[in-house]
PDB file of N, CA and C in Angstrom:
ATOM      1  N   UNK A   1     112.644  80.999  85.756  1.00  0.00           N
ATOM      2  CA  UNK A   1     113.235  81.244  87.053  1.00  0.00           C
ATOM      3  C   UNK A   1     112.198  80.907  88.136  1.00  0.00           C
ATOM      4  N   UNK A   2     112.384  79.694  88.941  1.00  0.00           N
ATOM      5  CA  UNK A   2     111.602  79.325  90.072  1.00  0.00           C
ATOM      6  C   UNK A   2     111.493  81.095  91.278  1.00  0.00           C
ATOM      7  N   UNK A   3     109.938  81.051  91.834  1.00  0.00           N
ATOM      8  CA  UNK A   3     109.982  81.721  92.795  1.00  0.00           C
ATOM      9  C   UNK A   3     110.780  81.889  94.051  1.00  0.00           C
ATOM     10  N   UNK A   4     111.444  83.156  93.898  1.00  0.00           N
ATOM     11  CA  UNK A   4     111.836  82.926  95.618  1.00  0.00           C
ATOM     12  C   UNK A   4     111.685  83.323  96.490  1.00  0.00           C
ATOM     13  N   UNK A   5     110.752  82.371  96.787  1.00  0.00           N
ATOM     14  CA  UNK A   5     109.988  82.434  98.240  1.00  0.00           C
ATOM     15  C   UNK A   5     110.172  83.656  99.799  1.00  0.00           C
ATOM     16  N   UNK A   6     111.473  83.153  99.661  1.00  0.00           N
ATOM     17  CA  UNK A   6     112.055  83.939 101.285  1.00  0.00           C
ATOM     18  C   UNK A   6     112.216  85.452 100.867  1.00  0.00           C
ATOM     19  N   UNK A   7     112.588  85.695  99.612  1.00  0.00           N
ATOM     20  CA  UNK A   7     112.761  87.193  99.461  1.00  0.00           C
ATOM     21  C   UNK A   7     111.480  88.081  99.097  1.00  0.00           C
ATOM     22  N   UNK A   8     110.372  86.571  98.096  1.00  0.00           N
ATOM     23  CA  UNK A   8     109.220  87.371  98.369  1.00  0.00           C
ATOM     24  C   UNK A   8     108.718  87.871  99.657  1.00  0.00           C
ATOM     25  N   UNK A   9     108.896  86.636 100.582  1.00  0.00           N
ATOM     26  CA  UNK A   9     107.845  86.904 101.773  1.00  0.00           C
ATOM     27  C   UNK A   9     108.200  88.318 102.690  1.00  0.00           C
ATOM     28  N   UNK A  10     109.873  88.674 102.061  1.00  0.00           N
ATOM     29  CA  UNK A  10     110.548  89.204 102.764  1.00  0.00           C
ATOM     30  C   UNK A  10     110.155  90.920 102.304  1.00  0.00           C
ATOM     31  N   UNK A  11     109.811  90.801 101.116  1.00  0.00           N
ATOM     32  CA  UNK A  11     109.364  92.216 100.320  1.00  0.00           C
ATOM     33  C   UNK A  11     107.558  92.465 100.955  1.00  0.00           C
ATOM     34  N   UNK A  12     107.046  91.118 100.629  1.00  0.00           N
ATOM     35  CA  UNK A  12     106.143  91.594 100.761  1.00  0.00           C
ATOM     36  C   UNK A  12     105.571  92.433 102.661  1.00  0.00           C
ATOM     37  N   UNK A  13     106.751  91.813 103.741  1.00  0.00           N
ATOM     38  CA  UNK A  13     106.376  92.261 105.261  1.00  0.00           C
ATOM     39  C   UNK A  13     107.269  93.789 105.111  1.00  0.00           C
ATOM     40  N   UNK A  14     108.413  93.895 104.118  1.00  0.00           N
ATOM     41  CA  UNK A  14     108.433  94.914 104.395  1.00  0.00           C
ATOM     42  C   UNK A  14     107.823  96.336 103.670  1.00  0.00           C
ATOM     43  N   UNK A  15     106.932  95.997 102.748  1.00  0.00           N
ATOM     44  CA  UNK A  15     106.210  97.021 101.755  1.00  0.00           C
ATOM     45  C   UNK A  15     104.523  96.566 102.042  1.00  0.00           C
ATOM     46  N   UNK A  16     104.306  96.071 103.024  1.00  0.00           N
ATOM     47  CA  UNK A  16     102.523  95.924 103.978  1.00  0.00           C
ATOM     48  C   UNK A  16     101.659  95.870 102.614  1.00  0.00           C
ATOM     49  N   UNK A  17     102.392  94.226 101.515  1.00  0.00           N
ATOM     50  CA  UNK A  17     102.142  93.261 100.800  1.00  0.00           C
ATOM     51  C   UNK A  17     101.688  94.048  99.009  1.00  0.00           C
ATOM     52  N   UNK A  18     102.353  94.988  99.404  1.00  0.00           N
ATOM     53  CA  UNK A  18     102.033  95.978  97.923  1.00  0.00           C
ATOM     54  C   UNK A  18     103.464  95.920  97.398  1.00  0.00           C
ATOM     55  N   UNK A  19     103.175  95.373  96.017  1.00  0.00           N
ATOM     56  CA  UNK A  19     104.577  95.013  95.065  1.00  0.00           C
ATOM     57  C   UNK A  19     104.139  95.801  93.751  1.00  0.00           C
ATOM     58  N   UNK A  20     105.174  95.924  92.883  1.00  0.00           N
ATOM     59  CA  UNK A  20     105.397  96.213  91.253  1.00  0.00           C
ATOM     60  C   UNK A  20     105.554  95.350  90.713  1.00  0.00           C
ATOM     61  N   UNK A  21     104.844  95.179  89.464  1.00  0.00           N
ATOM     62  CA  UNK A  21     104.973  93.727  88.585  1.00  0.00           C
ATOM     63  C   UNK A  21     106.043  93.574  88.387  1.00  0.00           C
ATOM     64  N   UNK A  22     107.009  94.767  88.271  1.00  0.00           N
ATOM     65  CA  UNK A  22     108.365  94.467  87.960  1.00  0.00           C
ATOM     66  C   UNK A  22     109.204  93.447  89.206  1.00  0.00           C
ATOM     67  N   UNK A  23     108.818  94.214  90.110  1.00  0.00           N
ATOM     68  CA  UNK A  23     109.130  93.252  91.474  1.00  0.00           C
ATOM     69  C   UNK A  23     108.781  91.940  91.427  1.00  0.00           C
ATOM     70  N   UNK A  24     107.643  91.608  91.004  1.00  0.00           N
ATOM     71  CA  UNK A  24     107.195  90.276  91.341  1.00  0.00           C
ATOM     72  C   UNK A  24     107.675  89.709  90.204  1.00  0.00           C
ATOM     73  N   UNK A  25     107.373  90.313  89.201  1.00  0.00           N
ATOM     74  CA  UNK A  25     108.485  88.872  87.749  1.00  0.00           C
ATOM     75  C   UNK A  25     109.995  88.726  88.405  1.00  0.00           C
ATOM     76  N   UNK A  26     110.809  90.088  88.947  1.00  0.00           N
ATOM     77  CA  UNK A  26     112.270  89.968  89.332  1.00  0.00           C
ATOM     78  C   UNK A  26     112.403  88.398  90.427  1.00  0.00           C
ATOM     79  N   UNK A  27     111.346  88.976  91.141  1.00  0.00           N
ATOM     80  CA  UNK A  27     111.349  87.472  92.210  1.00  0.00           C
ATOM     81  C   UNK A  27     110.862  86.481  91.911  1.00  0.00           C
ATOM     82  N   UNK A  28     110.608  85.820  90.575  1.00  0.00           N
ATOM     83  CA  UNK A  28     110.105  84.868  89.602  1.00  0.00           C
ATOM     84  C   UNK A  28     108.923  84.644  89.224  1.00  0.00           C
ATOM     85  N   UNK A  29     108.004  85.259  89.586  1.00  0.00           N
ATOM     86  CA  UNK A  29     106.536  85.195  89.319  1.00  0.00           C
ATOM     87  C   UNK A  29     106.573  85.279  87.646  1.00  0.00           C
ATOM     88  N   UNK A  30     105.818  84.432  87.015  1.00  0.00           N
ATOM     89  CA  UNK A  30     105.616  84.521  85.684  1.00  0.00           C
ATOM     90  C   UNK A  30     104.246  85.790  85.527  1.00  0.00           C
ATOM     91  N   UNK A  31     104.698  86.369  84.319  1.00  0.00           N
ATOM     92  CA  UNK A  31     103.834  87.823  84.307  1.00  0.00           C
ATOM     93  C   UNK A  31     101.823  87.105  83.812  1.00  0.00           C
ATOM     94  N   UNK A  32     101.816  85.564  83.527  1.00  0.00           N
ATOM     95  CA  UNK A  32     100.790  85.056  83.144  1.00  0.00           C
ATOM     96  C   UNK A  32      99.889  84.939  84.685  1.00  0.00           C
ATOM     97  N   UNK A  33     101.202  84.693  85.510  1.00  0.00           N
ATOM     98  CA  UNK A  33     100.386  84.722  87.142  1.00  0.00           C
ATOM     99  C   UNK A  33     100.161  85.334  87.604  1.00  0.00           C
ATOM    100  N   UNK A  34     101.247  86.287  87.401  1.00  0.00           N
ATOM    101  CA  UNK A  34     100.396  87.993  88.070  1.00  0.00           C
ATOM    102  C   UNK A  34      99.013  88.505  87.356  1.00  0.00           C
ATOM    103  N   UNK A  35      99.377  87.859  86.551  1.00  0.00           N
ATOM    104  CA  UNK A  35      97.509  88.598  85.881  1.00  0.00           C
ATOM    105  C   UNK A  35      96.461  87.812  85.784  1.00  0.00           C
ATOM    106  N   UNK A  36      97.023  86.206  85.999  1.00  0.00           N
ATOM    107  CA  UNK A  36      95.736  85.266  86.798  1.00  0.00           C
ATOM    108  C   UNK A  36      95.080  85.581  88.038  1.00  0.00           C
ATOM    109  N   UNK A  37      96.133  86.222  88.760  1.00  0.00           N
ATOM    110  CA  UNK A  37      95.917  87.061  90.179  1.00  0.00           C
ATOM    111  C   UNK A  37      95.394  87.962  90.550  1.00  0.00           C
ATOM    112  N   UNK A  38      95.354  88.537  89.488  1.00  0.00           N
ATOM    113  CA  UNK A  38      94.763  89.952  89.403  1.00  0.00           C
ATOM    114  C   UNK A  38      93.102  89.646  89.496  1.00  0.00           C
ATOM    115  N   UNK A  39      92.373  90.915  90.453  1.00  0.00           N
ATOM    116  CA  UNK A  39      91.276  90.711  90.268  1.00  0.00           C
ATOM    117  C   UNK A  39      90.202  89.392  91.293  1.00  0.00           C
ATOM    118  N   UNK A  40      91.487  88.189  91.826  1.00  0.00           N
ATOM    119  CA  UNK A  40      90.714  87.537  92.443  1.00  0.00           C
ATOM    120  C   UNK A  40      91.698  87.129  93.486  1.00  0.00           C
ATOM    121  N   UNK A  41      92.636  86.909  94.104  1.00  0.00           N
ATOM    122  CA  UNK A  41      93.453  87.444  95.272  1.00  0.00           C
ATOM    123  C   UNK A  41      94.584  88.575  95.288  1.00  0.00           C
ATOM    124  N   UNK A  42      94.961  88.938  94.011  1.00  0.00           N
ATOM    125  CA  UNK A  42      95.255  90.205  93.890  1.00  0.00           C
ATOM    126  C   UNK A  42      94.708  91.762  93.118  1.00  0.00           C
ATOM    127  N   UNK A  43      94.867  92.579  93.872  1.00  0.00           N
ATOM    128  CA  UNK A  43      94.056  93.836  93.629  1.00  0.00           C
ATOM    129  C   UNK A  43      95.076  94.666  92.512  1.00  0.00           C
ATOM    130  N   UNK A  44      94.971  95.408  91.830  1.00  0.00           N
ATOM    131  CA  UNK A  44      95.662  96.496  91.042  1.00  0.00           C
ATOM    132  C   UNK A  44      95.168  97.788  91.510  1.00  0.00           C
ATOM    133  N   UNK A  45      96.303  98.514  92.702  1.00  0.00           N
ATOM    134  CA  UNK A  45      96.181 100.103  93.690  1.00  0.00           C
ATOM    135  C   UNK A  45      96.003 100.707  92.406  1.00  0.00           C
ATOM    136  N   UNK A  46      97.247 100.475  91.939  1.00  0.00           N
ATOM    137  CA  UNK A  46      97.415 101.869  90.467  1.00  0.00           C
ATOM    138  C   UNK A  46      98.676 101.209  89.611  1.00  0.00           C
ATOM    139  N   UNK A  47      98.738 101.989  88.389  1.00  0.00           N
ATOM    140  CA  UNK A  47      98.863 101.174  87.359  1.00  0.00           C
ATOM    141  C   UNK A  47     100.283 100.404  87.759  1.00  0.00           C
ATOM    142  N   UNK A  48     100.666  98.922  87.442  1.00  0.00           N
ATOM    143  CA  UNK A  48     101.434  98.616  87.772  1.00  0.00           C
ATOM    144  C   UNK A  48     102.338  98.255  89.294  1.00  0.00           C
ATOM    145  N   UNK A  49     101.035  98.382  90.184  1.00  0.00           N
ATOM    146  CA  UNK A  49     101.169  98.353  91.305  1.00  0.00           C
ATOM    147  C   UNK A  49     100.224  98.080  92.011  1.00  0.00           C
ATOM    148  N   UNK A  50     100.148  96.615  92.703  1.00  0.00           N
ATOM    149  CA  UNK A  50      99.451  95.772  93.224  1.00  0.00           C
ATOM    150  C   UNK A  50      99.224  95.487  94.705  1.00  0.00           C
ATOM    151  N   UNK A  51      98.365  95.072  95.589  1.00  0.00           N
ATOM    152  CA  UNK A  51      97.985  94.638  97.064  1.00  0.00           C
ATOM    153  C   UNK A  51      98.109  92.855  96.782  1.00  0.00           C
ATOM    154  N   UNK A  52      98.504  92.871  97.511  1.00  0.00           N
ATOM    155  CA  UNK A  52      98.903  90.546  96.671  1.00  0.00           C
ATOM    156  C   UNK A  52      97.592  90.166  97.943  1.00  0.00           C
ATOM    157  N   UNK A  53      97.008  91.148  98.794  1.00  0.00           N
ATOM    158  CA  UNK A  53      95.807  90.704  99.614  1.00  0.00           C
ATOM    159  C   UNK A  53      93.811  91.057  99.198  1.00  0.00           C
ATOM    160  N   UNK A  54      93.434  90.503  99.500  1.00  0.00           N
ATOM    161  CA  UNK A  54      91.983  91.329  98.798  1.00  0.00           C
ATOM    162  C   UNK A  54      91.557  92.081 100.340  1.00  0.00           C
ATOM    163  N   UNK A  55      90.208  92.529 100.001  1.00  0.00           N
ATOM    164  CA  UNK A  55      89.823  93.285 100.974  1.00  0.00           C
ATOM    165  C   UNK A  55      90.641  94.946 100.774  1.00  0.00           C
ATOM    166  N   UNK A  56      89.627  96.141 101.874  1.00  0.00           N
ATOM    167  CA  UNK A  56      89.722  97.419 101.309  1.00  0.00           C
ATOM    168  C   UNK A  56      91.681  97.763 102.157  1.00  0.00           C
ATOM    169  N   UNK A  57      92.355  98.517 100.927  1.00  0.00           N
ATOM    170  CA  UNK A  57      93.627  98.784 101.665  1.00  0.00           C
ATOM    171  C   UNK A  57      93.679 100.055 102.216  1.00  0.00           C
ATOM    172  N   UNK A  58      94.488  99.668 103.468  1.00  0.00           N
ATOM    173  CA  UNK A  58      95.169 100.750 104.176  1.00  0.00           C
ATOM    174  C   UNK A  58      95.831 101.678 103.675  1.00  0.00           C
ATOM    175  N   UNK A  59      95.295 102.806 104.484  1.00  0.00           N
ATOM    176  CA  UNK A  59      96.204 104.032 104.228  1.00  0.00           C
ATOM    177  C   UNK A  59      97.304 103.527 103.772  1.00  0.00           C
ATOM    178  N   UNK A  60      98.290 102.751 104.857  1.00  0.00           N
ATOM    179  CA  UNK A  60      99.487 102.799 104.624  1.00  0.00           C
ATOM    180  C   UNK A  60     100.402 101.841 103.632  1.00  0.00           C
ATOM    181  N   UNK A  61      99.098 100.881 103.328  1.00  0.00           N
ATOM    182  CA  UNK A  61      99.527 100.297 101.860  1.00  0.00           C
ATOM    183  C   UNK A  61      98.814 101.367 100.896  1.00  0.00           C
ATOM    184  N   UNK A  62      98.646 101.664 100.917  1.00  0.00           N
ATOM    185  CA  UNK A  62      97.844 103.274  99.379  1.00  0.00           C
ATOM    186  C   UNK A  62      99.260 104.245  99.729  1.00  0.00           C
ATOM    187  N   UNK A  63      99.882 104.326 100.220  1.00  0.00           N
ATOM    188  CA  UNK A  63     101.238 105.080 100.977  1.00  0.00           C
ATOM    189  C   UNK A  63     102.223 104.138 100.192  1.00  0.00           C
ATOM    190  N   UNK A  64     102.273 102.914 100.397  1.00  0.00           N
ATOM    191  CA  UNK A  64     103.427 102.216  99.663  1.00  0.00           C
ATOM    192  C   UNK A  64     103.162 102.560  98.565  1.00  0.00           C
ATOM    193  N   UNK A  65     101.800 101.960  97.901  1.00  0.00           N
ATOM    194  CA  UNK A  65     101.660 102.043  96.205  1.00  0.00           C
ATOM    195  C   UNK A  65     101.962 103.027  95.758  1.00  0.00           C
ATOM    196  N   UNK A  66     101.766 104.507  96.255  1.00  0.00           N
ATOM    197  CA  UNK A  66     102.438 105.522  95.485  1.00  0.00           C
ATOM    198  C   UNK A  66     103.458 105.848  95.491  1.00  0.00           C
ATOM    199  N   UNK A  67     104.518 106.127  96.656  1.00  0.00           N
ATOM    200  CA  UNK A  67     105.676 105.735  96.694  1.00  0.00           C
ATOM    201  C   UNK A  67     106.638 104.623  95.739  1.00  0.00           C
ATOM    202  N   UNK A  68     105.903 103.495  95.459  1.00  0.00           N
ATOM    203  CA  UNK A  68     106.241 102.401  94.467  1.00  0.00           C
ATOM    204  C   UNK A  68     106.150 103.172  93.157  1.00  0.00           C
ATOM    205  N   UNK A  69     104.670 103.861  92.833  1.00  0.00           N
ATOM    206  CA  UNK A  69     104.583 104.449  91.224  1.00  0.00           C
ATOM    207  C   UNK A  69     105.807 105.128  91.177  1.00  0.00           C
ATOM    208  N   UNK A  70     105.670 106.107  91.879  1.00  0.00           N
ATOM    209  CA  UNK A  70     106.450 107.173  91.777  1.00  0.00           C
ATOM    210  C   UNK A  70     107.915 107.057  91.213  1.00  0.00           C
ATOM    211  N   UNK A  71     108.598 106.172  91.893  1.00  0.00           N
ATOM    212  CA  UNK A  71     109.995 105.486  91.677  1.00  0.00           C
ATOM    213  C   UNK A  71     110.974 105.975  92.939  1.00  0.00           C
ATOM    214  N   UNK A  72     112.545 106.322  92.413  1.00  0.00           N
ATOM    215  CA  UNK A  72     113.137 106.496  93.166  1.00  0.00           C
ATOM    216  C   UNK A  72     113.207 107.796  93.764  1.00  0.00           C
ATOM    217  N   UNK A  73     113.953 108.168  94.826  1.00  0.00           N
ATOM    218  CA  UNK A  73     113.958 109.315  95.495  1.00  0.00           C
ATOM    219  C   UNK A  73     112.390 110.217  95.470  1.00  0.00           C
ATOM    220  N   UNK A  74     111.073 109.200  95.637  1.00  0.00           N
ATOM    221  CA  UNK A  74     110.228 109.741  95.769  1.00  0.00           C
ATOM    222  C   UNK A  74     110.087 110.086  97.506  1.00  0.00           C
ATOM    223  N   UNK A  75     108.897 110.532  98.345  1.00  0.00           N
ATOM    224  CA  UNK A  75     108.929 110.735  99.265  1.00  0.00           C
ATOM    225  C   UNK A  75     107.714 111.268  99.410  1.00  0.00           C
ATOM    226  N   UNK A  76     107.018 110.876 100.820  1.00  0.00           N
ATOM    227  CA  UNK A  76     105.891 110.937 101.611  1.00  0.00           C
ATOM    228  C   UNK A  76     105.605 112.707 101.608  1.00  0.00           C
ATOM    229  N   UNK A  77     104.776 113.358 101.547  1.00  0.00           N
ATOM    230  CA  UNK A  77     105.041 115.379 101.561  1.00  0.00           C
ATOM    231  C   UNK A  77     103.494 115.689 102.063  1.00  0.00           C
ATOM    232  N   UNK A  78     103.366 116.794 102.392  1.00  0.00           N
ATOM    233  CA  UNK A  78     102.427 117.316 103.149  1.00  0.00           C
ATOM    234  C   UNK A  78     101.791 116.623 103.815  1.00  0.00           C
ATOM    235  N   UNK A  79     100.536 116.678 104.487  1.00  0.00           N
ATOM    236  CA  UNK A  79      99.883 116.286 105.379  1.00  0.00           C
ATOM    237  C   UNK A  79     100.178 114.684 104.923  1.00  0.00           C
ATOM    238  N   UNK A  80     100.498 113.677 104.407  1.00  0.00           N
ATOM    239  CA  UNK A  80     100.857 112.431 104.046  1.00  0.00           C
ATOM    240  C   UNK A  80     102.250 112.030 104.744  1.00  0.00           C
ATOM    241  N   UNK A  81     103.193 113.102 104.372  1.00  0.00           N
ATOM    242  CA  UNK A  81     104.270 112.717 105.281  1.00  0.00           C
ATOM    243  C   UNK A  81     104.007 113.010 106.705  1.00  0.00           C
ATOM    244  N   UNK A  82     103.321 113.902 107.291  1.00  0.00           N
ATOM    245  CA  UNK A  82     103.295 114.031 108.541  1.00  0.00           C
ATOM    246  C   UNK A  82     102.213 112.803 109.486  1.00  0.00           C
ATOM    247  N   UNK A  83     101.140 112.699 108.640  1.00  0.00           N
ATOM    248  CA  UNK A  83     100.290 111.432 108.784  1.00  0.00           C
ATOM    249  C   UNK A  83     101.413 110.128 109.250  1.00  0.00           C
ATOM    250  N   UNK A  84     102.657 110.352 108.118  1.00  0.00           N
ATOM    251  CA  UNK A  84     103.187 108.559 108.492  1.00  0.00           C
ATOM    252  C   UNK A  84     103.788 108.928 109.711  1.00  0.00           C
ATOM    253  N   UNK A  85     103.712 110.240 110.309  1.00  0.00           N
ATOM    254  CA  UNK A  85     105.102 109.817 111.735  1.00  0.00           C
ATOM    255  C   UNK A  85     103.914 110.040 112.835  1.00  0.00           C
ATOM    256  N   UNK A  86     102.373 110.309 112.131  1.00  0.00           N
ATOM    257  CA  UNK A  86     101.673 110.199 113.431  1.00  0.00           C
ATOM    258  C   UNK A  86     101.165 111.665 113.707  1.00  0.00           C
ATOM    259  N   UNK A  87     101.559 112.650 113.257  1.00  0.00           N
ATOM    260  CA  UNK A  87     101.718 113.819 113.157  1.00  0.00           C
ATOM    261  C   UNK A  87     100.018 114.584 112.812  1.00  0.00           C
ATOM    262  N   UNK A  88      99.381 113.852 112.142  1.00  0.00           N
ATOM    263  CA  UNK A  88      98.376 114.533 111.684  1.00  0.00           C
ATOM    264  C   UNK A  88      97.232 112.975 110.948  1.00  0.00           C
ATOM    265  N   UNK A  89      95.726 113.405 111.110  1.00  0.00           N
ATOM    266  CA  UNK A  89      95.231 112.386 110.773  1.00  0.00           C
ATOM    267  C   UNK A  89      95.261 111.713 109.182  1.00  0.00           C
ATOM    268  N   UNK A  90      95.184 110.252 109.414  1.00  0.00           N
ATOM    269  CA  UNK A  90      95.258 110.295 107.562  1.00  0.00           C
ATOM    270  C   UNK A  90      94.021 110.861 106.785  1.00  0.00           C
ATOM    271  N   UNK A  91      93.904 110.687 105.665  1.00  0.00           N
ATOM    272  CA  UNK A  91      93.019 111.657 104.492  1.00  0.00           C
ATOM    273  C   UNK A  91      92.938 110.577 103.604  1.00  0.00           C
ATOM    274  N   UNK A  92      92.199 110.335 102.828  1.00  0.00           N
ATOM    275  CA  UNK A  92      91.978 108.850 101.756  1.00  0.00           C
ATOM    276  C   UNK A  92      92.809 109.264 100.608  1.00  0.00           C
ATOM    277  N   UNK A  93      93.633 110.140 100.386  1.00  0.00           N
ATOM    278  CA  UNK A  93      94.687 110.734  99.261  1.00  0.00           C
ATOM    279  C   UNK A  93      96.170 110.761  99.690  1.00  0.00           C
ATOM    280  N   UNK A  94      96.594 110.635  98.828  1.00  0.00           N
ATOM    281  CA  UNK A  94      98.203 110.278  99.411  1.00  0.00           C
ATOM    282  C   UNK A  94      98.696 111.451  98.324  1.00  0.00           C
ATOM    283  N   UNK A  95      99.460 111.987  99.425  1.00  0.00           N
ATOM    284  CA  UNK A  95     100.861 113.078  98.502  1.00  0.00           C
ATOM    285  C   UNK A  95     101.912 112.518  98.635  1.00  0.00           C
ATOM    286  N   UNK A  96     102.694 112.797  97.205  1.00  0.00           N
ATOM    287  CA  UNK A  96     104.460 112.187  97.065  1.00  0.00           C
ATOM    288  C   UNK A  96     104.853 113.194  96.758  1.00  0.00           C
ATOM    289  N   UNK A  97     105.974 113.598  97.006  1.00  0.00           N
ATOM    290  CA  UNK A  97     106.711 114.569  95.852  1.00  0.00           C
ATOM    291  C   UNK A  97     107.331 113.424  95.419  1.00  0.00           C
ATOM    292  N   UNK A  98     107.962 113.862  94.177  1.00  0.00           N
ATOM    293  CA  UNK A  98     108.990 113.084  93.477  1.00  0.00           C
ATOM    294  C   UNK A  98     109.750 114.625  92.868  1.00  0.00           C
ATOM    295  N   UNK A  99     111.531 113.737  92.192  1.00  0.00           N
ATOM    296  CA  UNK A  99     111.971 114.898  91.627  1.00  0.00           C
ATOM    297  C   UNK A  99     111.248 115.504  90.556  1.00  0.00           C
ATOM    298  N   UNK A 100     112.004 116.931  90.578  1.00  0.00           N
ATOM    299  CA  UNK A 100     111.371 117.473  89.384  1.00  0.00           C
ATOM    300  C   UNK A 100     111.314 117.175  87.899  1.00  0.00           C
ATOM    301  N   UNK A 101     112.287 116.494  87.658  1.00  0.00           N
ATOM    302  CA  UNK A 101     112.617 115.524  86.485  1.00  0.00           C
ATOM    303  C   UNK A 101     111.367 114.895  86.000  1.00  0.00           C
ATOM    304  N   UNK A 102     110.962 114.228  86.902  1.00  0.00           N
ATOM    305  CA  UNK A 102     110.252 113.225  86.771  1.00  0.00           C
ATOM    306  C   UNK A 102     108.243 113.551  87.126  1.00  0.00           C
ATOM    307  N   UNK A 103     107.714 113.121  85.993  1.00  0.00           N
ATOM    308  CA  UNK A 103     106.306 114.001  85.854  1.00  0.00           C
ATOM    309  C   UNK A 103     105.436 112.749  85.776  1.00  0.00           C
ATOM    310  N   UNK A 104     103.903 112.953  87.089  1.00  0.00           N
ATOM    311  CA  UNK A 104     103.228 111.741  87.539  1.00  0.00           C
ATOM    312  C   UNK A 104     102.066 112.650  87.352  1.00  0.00           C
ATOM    313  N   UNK A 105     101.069 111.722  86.511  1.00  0.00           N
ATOM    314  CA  UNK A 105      99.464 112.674  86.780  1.00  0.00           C
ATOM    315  C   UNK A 105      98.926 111.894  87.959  1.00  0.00           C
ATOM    316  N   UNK A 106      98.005 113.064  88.365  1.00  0.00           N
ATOM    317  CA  UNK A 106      97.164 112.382  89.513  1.00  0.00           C
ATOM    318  C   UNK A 106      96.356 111.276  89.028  1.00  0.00           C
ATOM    319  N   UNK A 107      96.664 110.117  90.082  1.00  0.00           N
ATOM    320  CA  UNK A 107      95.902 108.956  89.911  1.00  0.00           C
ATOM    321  C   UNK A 107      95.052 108.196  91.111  1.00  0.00           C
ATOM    322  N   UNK A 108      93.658 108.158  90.579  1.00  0.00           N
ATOM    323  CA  UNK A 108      93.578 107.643  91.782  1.00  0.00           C
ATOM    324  C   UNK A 108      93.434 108.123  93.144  1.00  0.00           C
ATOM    325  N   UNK A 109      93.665 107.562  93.922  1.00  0.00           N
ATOM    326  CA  UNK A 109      94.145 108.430  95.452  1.00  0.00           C
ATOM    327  C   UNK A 109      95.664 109.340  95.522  1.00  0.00           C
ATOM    328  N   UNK A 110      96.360 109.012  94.083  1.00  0.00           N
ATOM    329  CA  UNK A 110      97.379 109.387  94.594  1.00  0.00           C
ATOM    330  C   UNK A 110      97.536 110.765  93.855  1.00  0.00           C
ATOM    331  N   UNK A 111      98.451 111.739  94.836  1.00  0.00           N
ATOM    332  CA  UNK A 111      98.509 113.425  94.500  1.00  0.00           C
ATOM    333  C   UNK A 111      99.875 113.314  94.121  1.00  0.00           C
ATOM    334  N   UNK A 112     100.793 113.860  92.488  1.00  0.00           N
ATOM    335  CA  UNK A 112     102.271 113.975  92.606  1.00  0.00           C
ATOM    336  C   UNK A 112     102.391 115.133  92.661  1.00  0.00           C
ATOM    337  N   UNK A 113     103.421 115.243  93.448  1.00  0.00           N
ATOM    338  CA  UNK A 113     103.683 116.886  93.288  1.00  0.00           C
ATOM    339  C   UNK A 113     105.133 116.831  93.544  1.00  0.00           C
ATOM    340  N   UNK A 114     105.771 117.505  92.103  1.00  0.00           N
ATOM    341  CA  UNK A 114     107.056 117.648  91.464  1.00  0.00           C
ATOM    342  C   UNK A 114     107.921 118.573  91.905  1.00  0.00           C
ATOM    343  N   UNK A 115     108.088 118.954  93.231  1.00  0.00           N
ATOM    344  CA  UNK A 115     108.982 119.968  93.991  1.00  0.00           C
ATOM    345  C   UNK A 115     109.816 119.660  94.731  1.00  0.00           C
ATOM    346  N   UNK A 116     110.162 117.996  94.666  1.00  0.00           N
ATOM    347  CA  UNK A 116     111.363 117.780  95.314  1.00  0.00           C
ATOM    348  C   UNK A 116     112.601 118.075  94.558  1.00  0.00           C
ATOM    349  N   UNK A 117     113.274 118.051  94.932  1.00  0.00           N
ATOM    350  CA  UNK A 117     114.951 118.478  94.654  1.00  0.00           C
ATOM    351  C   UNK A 117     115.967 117.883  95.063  1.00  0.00           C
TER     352      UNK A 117
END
């Protein structure tokens, strides 16, 4: 499956260039390129979840990547969610809740905490 282009470029402005391998094979990237990439214009945040830019990332891409681990109906929580509306300064650690279902060890910068509902 050839790359496509417009929907990459289109994921990557709206997730501030942090994708899931799953994402990037869906949009045709062969999984041999994502891991040629790896390491020398692309970074690995946390497992399975990548910066497609080098150089140190932003809060608010370290904000996507966990949000990305996490999966669905995850969400920004304590001082992290209030950080994204401006609310409070950022912190080099990111909190998610995710549902309770669903169980994330701390990785990294990133904090899960399983009390959403």
């Amino acid at each position: 499956m050839p790359l496509d282009e417009k929907a990459w470029r289109e994921l990557l402005g709206k997730q501030q260039s942090v994708v899931t391998r799953a994402q990037a094979i869906a949009l045709g990237w062969h999984r041999t390129a994502v891991e040629h990439r790896l390491g020398r214009t692309w970074q690995r945040l946390l497992p399975s979840v990548y910066l497609t830019t080098t150089g140190v990332p932003t809060w608010e891409q370290k904000a996507w990547a966990g949000l990305l681990l996490a999966g669905e109906r995850a969400a920004l929580t304590s001082w992290s969610g209030l950080a994204q509306w401006g609310l409070a300064d950022e912190r080099p650690d990111v909190h998610v809740a995710l549902p309770h279902e669903r169980r994330l060890a701390d990785v990294d910068f990133l904090v899960g905490d399983g009390r959403l509902v």
